[in-house]
N, C-alpha and C. Protein backbone atom coordinates (compact mmCIF):
# COMPACT_ATOMS: atom_id res chain seq x y z
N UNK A 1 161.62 -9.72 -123.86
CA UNK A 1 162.12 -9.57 -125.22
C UNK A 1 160.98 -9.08 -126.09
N UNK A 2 161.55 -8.11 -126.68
CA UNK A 2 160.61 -7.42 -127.81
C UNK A 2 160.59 -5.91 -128.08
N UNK A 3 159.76 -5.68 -129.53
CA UNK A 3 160.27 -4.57 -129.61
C UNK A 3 159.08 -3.09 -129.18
N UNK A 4 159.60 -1.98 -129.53
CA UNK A 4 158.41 -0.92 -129.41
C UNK A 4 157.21 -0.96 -130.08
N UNK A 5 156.80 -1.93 -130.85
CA UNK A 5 155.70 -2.55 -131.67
C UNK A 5 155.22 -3.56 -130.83
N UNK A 6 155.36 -3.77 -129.97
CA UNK A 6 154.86 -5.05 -129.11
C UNK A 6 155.06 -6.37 -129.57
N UNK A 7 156.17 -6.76 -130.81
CA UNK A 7 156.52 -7.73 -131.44
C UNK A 7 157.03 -8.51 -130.70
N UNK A 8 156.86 -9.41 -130.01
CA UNK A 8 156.71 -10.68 -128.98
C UNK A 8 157.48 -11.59 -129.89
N UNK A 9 158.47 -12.77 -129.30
CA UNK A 9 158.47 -14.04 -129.94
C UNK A 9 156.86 -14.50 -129.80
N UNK A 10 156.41 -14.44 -128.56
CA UNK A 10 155.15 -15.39 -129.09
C UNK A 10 153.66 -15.03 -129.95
N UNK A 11 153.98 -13.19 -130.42
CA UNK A 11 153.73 -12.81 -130.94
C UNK A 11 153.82 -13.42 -132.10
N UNK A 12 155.05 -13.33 -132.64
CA UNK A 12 155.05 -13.57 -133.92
C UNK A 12 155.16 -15.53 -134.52
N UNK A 13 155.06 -16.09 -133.14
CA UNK A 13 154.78 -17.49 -133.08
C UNK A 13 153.47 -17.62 -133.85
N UNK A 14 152.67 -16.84 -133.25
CA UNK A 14 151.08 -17.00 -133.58
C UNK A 14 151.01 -16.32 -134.92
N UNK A 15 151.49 -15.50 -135.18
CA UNK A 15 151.54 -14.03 -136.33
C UNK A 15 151.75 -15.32 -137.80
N UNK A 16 152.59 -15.76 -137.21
CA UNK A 16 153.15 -16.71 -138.86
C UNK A 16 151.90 -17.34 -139.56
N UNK A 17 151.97 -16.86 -140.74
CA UNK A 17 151.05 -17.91 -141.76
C UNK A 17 152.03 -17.90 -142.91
N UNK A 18 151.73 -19.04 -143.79
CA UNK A 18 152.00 -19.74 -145.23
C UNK A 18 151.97 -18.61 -146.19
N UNK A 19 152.40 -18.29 -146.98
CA UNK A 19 152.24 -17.08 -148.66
C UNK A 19 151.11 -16.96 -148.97
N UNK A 20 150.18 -16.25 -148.89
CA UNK A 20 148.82 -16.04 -150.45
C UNK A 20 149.18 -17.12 -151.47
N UNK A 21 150.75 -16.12 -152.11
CA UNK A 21 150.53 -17.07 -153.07
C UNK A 21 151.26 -18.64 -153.01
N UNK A 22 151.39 -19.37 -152.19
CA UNK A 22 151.80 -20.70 -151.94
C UNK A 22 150.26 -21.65 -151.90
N UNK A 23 149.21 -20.72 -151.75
CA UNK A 23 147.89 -21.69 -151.26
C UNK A 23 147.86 -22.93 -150.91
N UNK A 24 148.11 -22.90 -149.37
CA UNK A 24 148.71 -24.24 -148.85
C UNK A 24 147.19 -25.03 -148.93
N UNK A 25 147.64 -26.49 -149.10
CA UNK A 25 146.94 -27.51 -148.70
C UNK A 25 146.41 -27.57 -147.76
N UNK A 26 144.89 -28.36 -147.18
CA UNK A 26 144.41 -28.34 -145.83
C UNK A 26 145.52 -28.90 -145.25
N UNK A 27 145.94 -30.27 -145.45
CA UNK A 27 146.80 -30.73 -144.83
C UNK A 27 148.80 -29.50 -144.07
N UNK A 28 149.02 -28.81 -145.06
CA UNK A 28 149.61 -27.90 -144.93
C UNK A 28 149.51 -26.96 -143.61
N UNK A 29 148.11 -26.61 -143.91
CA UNK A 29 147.55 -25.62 -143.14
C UNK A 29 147.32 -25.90 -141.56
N UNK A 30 147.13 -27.11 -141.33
CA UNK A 30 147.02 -28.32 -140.17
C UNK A 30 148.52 -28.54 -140.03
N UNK A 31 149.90 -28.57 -140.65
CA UNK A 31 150.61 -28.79 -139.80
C UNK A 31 151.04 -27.83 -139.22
N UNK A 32 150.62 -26.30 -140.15
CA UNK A 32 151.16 -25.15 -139.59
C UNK A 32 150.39 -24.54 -138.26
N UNK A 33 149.26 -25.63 -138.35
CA UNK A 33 148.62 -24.60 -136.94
C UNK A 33 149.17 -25.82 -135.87
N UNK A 34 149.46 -26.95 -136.35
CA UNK A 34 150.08 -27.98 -134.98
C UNK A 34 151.28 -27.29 -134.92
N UNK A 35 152.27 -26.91 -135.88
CA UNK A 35 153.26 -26.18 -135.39
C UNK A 35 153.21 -24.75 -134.65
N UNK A 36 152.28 -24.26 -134.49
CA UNK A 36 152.02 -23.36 -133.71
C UNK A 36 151.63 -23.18 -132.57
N UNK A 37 150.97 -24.41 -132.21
CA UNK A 37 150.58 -24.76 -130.83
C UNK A 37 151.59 -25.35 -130.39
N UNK A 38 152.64 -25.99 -130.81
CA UNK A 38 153.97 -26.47 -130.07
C UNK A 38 154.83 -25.49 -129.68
N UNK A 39 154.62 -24.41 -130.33
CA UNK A 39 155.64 -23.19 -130.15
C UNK A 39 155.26 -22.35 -129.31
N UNK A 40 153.69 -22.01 -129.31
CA UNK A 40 152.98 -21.10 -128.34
C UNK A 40 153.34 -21.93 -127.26
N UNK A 41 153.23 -23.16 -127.16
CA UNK A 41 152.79 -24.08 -125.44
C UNK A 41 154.26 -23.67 -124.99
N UNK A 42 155.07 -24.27 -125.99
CA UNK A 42 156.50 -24.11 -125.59
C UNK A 42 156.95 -22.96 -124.58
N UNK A 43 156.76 -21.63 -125.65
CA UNK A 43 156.96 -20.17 -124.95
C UNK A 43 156.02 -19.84 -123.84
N UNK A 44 154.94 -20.13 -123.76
CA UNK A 44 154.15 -19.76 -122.44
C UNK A 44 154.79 -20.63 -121.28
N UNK A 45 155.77 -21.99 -121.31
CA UNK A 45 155.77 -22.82 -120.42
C UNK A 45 157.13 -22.41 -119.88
N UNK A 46 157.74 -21.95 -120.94
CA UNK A 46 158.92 -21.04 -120.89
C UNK A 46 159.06 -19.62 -119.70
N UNK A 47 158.00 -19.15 -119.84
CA UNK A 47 157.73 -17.91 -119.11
C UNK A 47 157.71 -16.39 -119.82
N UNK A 48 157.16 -16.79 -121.06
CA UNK A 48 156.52 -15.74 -121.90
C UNK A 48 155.91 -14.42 -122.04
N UNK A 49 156.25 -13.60 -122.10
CA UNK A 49 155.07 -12.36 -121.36
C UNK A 49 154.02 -12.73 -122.15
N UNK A 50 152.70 -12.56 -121.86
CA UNK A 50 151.32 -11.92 -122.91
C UNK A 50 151.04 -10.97 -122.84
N UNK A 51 150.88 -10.08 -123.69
CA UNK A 51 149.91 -8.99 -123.36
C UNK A 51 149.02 -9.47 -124.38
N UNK A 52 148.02 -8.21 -124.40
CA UNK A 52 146.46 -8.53 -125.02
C UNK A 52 147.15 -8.79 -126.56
N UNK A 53 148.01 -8.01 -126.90
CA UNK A 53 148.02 -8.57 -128.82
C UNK A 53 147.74 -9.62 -128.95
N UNK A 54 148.71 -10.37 -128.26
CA UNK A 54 148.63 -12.23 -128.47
C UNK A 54 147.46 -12.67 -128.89
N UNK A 55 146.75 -12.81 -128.12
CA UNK A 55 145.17 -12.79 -127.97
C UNK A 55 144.43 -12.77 -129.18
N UNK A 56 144.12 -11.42 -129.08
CA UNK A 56 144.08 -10.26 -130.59
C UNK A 56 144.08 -10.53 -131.72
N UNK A 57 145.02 -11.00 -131.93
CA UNK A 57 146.04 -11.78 -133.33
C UNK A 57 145.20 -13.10 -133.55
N UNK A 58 145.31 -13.79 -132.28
CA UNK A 58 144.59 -15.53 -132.63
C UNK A 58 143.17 -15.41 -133.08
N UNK A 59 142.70 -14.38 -132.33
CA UNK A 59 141.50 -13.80 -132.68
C UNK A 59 140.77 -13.58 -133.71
N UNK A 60 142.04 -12.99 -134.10
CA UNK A 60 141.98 -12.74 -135.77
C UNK A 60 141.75 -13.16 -136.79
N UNK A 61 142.24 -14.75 -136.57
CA UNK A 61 141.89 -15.38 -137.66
C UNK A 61 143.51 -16.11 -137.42
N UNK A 62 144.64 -15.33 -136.89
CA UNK A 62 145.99 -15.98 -137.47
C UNK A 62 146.23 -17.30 -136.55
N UNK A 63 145.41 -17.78 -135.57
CA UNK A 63 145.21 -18.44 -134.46
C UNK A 63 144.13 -19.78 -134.45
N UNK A 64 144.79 -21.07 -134.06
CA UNK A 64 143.25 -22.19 -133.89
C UNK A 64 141.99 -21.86 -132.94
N UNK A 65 141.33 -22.78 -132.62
CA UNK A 65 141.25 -22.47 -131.17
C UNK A 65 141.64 -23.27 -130.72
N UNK A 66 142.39 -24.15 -130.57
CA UNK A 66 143.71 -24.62 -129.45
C UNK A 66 143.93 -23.52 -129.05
N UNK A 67 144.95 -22.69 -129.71
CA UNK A 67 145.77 -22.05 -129.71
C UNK A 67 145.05 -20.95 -128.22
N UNK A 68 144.13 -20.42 -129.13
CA UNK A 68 143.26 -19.42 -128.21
C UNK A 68 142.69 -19.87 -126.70
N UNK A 69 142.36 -21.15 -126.96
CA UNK A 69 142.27 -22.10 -125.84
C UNK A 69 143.37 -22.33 -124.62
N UNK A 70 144.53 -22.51 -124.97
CA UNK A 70 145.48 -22.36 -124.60
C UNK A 70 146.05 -21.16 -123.81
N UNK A 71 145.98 -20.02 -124.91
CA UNK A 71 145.68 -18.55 -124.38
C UNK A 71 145.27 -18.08 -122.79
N UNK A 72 144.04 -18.76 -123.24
CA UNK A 72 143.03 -18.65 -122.15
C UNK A 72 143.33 -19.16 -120.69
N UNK A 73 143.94 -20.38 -121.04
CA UNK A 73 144.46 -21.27 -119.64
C UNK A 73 145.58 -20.56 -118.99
N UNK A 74 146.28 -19.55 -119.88
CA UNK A 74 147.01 -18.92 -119.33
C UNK A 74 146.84 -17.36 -118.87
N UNK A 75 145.83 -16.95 -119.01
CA UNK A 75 145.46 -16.10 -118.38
C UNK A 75 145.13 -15.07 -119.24
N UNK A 76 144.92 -15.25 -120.47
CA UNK A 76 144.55 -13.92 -121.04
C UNK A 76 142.77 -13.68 -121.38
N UNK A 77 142.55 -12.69 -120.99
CA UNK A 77 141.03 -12.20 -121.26
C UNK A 77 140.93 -12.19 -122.21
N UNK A 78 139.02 -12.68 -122.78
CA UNK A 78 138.60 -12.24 -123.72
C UNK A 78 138.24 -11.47 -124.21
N UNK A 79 137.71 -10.64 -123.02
CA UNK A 79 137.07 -8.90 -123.04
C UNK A 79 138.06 -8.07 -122.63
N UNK A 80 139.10 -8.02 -122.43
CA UNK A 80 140.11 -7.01 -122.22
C UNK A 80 140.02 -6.06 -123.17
N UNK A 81 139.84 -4.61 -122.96
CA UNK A 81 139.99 -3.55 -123.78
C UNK A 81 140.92 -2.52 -123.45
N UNK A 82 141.74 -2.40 -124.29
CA UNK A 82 142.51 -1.23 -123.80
C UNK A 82 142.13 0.00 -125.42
N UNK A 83 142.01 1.04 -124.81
CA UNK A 83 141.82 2.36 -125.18
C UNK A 83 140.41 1.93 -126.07
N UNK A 84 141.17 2.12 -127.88
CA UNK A 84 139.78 2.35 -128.53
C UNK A 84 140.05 0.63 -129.03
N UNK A 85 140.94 -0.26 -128.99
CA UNK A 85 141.16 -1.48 -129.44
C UNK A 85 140.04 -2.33 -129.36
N UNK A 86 139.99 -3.17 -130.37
CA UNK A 86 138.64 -4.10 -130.03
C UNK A 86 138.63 -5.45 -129.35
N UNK A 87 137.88 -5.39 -127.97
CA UNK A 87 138.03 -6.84 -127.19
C UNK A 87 138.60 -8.38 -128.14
N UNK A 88 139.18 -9.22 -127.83
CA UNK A 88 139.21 -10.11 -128.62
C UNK A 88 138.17 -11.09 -128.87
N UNK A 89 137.40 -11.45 -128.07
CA UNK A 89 135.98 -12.05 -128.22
C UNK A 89 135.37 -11.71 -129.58
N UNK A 90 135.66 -9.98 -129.66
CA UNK A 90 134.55 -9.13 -130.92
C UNK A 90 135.02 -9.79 -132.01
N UNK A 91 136.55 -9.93 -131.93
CA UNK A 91 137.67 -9.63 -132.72
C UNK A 91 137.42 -10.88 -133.36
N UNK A 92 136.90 -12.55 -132.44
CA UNK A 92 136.36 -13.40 -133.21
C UNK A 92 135.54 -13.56 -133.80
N UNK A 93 134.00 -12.80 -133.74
CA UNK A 93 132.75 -12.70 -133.57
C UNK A 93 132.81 -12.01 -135.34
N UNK A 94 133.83 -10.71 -135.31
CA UNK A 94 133.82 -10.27 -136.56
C UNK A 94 134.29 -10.87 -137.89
N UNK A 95 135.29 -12.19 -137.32
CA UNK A 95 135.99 -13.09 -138.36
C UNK A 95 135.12 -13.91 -138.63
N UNK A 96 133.30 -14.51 -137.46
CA UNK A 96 132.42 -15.32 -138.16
C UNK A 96 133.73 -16.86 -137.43
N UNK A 97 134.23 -16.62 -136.62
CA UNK A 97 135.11 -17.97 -136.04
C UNK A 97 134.20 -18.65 -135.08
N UNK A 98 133.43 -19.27 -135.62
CA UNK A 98 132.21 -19.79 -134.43
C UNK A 98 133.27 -20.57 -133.03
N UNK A 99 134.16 -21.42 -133.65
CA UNK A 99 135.09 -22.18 -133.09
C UNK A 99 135.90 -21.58 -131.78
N UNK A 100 136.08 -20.54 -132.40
CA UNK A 100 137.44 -19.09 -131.54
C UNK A 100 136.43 -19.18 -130.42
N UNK A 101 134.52 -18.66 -130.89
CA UNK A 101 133.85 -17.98 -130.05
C UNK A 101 133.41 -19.03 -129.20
N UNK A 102 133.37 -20.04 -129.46
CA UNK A 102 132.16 -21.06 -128.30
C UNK A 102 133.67 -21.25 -127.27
């Protein structure tokens, strides 16, 4: 399931954040990333495809590192590069996510 954008359910599991302008609470922000790790675990246990976006995305910043952690147990690389895209490792390294990176 998904579309010609590579829009994944578990894509957009991870993709979800809170409004700019809502400026959630830490507490907020903590249930939305526990709700995200229930949904990612869910769909990977499910039988989920990954490709590298997934990854990518958590990478990004839109992701814990549970989440990415998680990722990982399931098989996705950190250095995977496809074409000119940037590994996801970098992809933490450039967000300053010490957490993502150790």
């Amino acid at each position: 399931l998904g579309d010609r954008h590579k829009t994944t359910p578990l894509w957009l599991a991870i993709s979800q954040s809170l409004e700019r302008r809502d400026q959630p609470t830490p507490e907020m922000q903590q249930q939305l990333n526990e709700d995200k790790l229930l949904t990612v675990r869910a769909l990977l246990e499910g039988g989920a495809t990954m490709d590298q976006t997934v990854l990518e995305t958590a990478c990004g910043g839109r992701g814990s590192a549970d989440i990415v952690s998680l990722l990982l147990q399931h098989g996705a690389d950190p250095n995977y590069k496809e074409g000119k895209a940037t590994p996801p490792l970098l992809v933490a390294c450039s967000q300053c996510n010490v957490e993502i990176v150790q």
